[in-house]
C-alpha atoms as a PDB file:
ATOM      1  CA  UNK A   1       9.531  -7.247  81.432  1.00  0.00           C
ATOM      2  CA  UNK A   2       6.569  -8.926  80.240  1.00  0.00           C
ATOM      3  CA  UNK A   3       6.617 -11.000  76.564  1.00  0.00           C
ATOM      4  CA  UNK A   4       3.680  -9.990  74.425  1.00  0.00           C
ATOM      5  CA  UNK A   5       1.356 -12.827  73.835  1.00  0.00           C
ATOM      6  CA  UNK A   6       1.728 -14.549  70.326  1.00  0.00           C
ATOM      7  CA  UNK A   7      -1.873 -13.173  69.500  1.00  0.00           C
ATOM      8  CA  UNK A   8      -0.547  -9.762  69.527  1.00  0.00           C
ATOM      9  CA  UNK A   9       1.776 -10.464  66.655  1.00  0.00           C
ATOM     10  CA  UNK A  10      -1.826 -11.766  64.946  1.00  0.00           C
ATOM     11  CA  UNK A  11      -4.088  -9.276  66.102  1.00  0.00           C
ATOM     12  CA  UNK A  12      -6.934  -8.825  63.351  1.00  0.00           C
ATOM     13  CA  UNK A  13      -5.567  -4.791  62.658  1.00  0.00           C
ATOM     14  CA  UNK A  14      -1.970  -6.198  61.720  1.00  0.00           C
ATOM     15  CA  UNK A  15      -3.234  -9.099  59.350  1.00  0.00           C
ATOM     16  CA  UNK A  16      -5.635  -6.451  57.158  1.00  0.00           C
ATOM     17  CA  UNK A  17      -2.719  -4.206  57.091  1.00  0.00           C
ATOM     18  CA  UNK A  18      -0.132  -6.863  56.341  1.00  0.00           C
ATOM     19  CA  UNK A  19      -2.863  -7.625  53.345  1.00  0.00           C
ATOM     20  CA  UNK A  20      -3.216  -4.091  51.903  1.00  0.00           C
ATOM     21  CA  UNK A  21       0.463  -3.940  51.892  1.00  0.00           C
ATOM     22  CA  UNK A  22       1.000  -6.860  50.277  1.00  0.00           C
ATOM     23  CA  UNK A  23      -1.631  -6.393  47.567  1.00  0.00           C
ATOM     24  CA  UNK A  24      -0.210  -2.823  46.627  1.00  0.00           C
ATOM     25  CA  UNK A  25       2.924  -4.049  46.366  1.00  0.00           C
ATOM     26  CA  UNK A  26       1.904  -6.910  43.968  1.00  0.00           C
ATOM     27  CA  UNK A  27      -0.301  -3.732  42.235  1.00  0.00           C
ATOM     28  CA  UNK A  28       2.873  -1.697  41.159  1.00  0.00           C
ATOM     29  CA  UNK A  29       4.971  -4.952  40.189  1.00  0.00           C
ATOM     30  CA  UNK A  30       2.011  -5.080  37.729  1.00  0.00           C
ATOM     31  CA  UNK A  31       2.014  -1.483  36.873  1.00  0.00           C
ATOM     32  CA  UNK A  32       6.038  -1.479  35.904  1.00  0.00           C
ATOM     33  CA  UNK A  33       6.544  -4.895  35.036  1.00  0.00           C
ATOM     34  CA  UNK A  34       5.123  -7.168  32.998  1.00  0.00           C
ATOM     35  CA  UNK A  35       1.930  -6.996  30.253  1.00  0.00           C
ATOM     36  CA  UNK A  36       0.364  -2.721  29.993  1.00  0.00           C
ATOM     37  CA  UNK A  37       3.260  -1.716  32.182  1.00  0.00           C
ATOM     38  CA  UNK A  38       4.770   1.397  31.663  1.00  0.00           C
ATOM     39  CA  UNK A  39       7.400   0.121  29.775  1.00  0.00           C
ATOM     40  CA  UNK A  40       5.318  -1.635  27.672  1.00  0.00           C
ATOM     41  CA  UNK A  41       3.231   1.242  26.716  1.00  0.00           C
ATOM     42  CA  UNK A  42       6.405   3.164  26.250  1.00  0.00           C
ATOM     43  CA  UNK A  43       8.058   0.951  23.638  1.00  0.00           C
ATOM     44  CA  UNK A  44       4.590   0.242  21.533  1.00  0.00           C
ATOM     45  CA  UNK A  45       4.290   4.409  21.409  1.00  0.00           C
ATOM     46  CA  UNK A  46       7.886   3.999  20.183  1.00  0.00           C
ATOM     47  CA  UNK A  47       7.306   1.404  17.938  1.00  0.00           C
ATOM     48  CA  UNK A  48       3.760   3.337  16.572  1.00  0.00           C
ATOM     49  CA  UNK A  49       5.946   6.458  15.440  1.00  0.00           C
ATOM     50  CA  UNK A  50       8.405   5.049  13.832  1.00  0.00           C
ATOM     51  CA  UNK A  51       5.435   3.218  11.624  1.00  0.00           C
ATOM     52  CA  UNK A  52       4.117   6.795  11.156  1.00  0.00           C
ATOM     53  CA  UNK A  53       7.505   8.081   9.888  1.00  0.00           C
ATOM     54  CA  UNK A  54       7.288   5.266   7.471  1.00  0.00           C
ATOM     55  CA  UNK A  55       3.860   5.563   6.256  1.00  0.00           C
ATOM     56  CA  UNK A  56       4.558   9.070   5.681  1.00  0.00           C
ATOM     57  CA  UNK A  57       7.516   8.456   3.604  1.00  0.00           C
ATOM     58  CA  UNK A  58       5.875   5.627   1.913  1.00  0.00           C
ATOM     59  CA  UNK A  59       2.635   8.159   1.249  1.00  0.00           C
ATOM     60  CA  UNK A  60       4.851  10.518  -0.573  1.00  0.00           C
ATOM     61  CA  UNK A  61       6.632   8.157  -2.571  1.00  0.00           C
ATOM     62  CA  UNK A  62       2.813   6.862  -3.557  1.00  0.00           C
ATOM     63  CA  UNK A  63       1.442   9.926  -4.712  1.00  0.00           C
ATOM     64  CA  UNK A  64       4.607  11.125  -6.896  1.00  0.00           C
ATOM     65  CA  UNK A  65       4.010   7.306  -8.158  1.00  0.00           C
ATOM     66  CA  UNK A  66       0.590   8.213  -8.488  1.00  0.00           C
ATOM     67  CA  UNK A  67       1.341  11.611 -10.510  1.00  0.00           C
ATOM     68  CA  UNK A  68       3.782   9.751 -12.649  1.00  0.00           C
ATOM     69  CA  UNK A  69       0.778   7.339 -13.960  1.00  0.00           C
ATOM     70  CA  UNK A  70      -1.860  10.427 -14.194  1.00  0.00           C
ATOM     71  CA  UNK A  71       0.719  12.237 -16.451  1.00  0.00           C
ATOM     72  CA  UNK A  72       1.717   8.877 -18.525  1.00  0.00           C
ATOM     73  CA  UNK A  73      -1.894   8.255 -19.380  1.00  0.00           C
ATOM     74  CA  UNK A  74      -3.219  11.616 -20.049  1.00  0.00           C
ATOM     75  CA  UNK A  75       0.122  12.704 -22.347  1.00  0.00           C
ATOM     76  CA  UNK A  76       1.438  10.558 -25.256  1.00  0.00           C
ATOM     77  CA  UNK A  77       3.942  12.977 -25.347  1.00  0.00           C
ATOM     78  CA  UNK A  78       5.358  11.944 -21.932  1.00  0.00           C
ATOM     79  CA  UNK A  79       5.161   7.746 -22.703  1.00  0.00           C
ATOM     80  CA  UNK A  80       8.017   9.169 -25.572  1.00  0.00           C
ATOM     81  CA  UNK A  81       9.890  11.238 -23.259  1.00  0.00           C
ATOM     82  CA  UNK A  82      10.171   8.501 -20.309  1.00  0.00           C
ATOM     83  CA  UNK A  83      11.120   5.760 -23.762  1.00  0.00           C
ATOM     84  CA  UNK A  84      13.300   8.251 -25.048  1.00  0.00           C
ATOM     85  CA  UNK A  85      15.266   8.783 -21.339  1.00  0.00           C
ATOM     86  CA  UNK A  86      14.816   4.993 -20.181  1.00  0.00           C
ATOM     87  CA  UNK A  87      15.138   3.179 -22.816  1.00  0.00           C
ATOM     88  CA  UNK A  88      16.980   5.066 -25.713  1.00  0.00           C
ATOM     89  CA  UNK A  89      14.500   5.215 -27.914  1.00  0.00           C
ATOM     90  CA  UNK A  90      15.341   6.628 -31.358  1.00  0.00           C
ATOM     91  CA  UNK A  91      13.138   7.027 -34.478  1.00  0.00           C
ATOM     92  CA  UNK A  92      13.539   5.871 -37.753  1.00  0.00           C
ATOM     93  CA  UNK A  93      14.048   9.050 -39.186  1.00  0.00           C
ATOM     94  CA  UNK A  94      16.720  10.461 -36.846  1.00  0.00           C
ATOM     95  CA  UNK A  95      20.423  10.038 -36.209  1.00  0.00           C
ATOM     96  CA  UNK A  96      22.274   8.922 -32.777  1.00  0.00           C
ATOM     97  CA  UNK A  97      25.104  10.746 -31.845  1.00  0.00           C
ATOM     98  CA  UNK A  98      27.329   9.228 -29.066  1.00  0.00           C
ATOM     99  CA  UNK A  99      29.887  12.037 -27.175  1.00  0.00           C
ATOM    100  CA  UNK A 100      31.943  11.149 -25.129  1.00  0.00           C
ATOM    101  CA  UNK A 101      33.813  12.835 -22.961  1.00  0.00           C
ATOM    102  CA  UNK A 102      37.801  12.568 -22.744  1.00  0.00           C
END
């Protein structure tokens, strides 16, 4: 039997195939590994909700801050109440009664 010639191993067909393969290959290590892979876009998506659960939580807690302040400047009745609840205020003209409980 006859031994192929060393140029057939060579021929121009194999090389541009040899080529394509090779660049494809290097295409999806790209695509799965590394910077804008897959993974990468995954976990940032991950990380983006999770930033949205918070700013929602944190957008709540604003605007009941936010209601607190409107109601604390438009009533002077309310500065009393929160003085009255946070900070035990009492009058000069009335009497603290302590009860406690047994």
């Amino acid at each position: 039997m006859a031994e192929p010639s060393p140029s057939a191993f060579f021929s121009p067909i194999k090389l541009i195939w040899a080529f394509i393969i090779v660049l494809v290959l290097l295409l999806q290590v790209r695509l799965w590994i590394g910077e804008g892979s897959f993974a990468q876009v995954w976990a940032l998506e991950q990380a983006i909700a999770e930033q949205q659960q918070d700013n929602d939580t944190l957008a709540t807690r604003n605007e009941r801050l936010y209601a607190e302040v409107r109601n604390l400047r438009n009533e002077q009745g309310a500065v009393e109440e929160r003085a009255r609840i946070d900070l035990g205020l009492i009058r000069n003209d009335e009497t603290f009664f302590l009860v406690v409980d047994q």
